[in-house]
N, C-alpha and C. Protein backbone atom coordinates (compact mmCIF):
# COMPACT_ATOMS: atom_id res chain seq x y z
N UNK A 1 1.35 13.48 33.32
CA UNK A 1 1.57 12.26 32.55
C UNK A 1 1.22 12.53 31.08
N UNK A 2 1.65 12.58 30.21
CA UNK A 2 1.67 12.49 28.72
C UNK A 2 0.73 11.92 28.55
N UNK A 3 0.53 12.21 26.96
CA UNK A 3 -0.92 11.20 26.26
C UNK A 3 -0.30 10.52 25.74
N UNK A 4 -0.84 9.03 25.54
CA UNK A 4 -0.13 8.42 24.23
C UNK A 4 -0.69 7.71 23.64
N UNK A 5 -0.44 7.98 22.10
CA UNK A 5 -1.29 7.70 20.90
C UNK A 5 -0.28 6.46 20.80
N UNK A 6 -1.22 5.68 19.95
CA UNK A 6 -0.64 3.85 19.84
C UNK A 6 -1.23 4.04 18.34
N UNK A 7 -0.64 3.41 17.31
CA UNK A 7 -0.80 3.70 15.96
C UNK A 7 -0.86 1.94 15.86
N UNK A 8 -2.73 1.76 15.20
CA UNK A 8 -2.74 0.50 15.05
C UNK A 8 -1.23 -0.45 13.87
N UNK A 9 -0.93 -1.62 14.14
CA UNK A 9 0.20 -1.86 13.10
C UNK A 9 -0.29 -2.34 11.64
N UNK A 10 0.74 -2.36 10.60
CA UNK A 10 -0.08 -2.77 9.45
C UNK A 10 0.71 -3.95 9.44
N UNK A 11 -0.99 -4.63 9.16
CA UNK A 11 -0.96 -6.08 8.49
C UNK A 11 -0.68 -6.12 7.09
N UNK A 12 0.31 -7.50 6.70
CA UNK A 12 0.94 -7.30 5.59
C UNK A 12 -0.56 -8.29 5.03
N UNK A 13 -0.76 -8.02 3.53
CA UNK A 13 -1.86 -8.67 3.37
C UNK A 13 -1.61 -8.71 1.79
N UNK A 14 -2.06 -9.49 1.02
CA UNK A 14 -2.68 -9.49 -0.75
C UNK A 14 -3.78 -8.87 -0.76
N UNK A 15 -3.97 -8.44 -1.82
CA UNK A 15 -5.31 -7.37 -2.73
C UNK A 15 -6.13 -8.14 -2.71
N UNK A 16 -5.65 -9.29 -2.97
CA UNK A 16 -7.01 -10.18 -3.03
C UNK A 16 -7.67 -10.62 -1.56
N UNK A 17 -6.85 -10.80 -0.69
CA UNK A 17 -7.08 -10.99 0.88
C UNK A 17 -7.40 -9.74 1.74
N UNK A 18 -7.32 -8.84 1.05
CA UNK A 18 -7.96 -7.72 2.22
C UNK A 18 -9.49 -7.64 2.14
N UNK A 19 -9.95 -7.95 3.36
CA UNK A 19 -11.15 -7.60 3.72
C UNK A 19 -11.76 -6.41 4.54
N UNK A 20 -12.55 -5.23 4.07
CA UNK A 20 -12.78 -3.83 4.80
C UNK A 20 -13.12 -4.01 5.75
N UNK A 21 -13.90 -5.18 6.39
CA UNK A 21 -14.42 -5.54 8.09
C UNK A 21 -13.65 -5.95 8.68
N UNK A 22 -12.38 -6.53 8.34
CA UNK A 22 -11.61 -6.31 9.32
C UNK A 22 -10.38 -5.95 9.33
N UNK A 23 -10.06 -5.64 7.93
CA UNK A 23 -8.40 -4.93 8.30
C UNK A 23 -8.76 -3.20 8.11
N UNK A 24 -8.27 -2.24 8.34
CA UNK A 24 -8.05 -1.19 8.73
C UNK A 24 -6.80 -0.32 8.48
N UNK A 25 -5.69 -1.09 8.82
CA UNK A 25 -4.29 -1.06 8.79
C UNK A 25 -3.44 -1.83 7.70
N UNK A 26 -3.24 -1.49 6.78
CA UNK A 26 -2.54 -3.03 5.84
C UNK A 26 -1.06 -2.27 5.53
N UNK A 27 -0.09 -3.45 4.68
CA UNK A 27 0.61 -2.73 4.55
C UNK A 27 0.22 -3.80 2.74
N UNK A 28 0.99 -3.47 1.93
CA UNK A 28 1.10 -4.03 0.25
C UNK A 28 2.82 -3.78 -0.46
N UNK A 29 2.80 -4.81 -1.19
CA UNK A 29 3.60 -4.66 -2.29
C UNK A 29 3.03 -4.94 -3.43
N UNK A 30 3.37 -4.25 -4.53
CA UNK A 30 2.94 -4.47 -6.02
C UNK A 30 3.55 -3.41 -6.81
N UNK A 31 3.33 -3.40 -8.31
CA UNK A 31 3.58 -3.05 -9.15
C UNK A 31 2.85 -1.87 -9.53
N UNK A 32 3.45 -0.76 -9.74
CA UNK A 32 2.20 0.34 -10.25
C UNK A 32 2.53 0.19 -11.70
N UNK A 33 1.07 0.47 -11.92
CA UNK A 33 0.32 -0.21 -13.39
C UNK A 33 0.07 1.07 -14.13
N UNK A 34 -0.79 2.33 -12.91
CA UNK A 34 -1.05 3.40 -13.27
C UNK A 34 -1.02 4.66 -12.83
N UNK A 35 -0.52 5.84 -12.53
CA UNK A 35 -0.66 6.99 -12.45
C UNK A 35 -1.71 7.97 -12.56
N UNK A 36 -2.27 8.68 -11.72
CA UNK A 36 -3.17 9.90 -11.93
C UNK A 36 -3.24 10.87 -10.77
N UNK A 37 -3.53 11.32 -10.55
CA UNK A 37 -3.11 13.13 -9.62
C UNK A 37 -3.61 12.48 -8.36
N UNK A 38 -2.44 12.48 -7.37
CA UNK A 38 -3.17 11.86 -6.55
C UNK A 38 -3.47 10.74 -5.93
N UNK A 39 -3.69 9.58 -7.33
CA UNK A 39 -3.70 8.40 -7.22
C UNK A 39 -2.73 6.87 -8.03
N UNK A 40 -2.66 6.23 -7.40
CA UNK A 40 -2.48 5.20 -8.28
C UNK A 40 -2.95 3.78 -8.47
N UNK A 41 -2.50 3.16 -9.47
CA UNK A 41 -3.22 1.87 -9.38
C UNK A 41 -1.78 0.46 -8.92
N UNK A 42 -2.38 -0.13 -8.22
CA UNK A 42 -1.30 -1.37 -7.96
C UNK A 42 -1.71 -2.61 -8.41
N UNK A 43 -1.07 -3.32 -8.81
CA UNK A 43 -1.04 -4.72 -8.94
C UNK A 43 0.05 -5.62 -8.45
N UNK A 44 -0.10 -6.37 -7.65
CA UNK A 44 0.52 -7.18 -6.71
C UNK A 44 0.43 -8.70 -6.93
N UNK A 45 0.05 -9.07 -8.21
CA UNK A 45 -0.06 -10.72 -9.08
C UNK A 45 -1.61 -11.24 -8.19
N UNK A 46 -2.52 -10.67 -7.41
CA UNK A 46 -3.56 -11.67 -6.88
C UNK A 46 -4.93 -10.45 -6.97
N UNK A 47 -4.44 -9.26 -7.54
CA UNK A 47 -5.36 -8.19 -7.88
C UNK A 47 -4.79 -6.79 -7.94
N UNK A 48 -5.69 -5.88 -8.25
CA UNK A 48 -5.35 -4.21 -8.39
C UNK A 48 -6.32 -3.75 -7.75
N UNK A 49 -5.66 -2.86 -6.87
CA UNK A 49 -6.46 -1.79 -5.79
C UNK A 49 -5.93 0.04 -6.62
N UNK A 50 -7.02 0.70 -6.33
CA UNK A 50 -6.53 2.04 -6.30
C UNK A 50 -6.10 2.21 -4.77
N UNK A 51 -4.72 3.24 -5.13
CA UNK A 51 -4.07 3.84 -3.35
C UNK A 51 -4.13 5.69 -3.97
N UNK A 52 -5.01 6.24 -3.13
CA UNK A 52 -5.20 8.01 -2.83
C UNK A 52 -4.15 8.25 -1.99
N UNK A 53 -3.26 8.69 -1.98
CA UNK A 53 -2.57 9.66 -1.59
C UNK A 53 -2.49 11.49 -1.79
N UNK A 54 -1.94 11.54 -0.21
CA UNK A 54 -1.77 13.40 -0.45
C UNK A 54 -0.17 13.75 -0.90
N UNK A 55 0.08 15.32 -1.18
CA UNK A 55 1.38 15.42 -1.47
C UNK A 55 1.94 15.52 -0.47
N UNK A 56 1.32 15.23 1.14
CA UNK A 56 2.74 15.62 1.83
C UNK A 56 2.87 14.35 2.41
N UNK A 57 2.63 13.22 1.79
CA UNK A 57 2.98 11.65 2.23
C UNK A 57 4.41 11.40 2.02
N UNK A 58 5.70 10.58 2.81
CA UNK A 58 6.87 10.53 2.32
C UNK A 58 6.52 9.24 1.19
N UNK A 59 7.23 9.52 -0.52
CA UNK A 59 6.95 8.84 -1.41
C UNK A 59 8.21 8.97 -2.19
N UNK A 60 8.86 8.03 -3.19
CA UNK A 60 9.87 8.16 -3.79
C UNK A 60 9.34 8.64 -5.50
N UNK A 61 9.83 8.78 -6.19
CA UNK A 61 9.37 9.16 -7.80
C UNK A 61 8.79 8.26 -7.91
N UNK A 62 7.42 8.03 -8.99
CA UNK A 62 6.66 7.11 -9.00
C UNK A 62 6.84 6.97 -10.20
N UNK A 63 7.27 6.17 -10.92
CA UNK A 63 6.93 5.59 -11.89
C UNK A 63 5.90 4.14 -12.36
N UNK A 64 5.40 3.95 -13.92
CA UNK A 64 4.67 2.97 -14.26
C UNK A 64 5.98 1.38 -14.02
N UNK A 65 5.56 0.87 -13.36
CA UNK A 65 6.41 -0.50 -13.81
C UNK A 65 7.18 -0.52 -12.16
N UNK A 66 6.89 0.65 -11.66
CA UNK A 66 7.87 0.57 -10.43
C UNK A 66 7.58 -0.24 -8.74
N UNK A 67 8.30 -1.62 -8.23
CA UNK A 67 7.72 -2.01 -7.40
C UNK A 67 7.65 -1.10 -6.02
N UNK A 68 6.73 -0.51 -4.66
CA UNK A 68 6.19 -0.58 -3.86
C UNK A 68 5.95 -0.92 -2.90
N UNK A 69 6.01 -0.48 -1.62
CA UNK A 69 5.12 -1.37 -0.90
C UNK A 69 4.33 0.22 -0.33
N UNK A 70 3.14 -0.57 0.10
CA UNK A 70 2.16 0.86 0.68
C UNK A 70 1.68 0.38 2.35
N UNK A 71 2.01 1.25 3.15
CA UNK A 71 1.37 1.47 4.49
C UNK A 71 0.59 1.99 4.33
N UNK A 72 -0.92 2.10 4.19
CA UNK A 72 -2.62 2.62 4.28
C UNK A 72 -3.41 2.38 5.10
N UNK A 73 -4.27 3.24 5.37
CA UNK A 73 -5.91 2.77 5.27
C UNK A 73 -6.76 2.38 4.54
N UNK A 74 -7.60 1.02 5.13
CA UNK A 74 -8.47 0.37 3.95
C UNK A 74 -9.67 1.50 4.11
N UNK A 75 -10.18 2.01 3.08
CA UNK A 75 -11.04 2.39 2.82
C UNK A 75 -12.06 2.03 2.37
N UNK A 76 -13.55 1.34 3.27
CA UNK A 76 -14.47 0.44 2.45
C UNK A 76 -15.34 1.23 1.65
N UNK A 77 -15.60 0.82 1.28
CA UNK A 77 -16.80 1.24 -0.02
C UNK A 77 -16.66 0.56 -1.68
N UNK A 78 -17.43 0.92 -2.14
CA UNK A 78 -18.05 -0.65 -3.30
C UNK A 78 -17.09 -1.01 -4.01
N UNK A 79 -15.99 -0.26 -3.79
CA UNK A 79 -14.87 -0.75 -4.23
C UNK A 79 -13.48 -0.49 -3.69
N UNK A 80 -13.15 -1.30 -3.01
CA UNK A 80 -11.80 -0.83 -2.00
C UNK A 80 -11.04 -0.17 -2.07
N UNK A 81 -10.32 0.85 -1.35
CA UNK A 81 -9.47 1.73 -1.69
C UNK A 81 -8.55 1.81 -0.63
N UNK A 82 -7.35 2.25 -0.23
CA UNK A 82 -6.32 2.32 0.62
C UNK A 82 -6.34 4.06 0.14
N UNK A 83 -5.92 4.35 1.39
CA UNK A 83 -5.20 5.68 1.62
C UNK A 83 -3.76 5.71 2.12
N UNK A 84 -2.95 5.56 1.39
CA UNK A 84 -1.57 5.56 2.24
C UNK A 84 -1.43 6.78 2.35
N UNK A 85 -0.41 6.45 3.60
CA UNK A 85 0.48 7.06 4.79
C UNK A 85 2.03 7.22 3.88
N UNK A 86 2.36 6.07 3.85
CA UNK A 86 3.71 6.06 3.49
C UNK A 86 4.09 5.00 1.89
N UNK A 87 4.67 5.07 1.23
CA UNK A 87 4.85 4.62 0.26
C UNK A 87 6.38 4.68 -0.77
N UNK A 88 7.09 3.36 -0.30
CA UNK A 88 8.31 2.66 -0.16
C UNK A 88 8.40 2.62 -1.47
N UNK A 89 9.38 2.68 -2.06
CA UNK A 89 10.38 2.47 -3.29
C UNK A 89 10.91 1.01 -2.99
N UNK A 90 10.55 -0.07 -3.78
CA UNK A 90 10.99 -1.51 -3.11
C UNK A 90 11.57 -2.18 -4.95
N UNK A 91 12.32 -1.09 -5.95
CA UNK A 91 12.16 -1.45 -7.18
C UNK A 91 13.75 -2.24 -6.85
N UNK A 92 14.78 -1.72 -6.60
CA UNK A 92 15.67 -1.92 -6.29
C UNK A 92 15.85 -3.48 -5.22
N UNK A 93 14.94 -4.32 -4.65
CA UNK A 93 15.04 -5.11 -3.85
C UNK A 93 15.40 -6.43 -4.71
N UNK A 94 16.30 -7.03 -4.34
CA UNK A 94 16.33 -8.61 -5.00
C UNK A 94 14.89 -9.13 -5.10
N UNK A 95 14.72 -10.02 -5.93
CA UNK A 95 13.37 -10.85 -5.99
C UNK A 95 13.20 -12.08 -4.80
N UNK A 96 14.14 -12.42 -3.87
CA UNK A 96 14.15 -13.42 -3.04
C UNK A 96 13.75 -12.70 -1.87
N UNK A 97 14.64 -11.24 -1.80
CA UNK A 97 13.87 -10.68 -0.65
C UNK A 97 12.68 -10.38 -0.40
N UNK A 98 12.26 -9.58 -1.73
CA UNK A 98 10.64 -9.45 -1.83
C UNK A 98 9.65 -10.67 -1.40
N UNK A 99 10.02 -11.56 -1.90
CA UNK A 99 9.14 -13.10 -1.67
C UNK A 99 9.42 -13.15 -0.16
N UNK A 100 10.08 -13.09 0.90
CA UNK A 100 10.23 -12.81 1.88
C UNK A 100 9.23 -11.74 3.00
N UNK A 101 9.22 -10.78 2.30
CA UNK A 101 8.63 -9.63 2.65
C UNK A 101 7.34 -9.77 2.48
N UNK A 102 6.69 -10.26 1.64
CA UNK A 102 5.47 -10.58 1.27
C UNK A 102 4.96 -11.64 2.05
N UNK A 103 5.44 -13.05 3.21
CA UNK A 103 5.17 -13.38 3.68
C UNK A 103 4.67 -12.93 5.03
């Protein structure tokens, strides 16, 4: 009989609504604000989180100004951090869909 791994799902959540005790799994949309090796900064209109990423995450060109969404891990400590997994190119989406997506 096989093993099988179950991959908790991500909760769609705001920056400002994630809490490290109990989400684990999130997913985000926002705006990157900032760039640095590695990392970036998001803003999503209700706050800015840093997201650590590695290079072998699937990611599209990142640009400043470009919308997002991030599948991560919350990472607690004194100041929250996500580790994404995966990280969506969402610049191209109508603005009605996004408002959608975000619910």
């Amino acid at each position: 009989m096989p093993i099988e791994f179950k991959i908790e799902p991500a909760v769609k959540r705001k920056i400002s609504e994630i809490n490290p005790n109990l989400d684990s799994r999130i997913s985000l949309i926002g705006k990157i604000i900032d760039i640095g090796e590695n990392l970036l900064v998001l803003d999503d209109g209700t706050g800015k989180i840093n997201i650590s990423f590695s290079e072998e995450i699937p990611k599209p060109e990142l640009k400043i100004g470009n919308m997002v969404r991030i599948f991560g891990f919350v990472i607690p400590s004194e100041q929250i951090e996500i580790q994404a997994e995966i990280i969506q190119d969402m610049s191209k989406l109508k603005k009605e869909y996004l408002e959608i997506l975000r619910k």
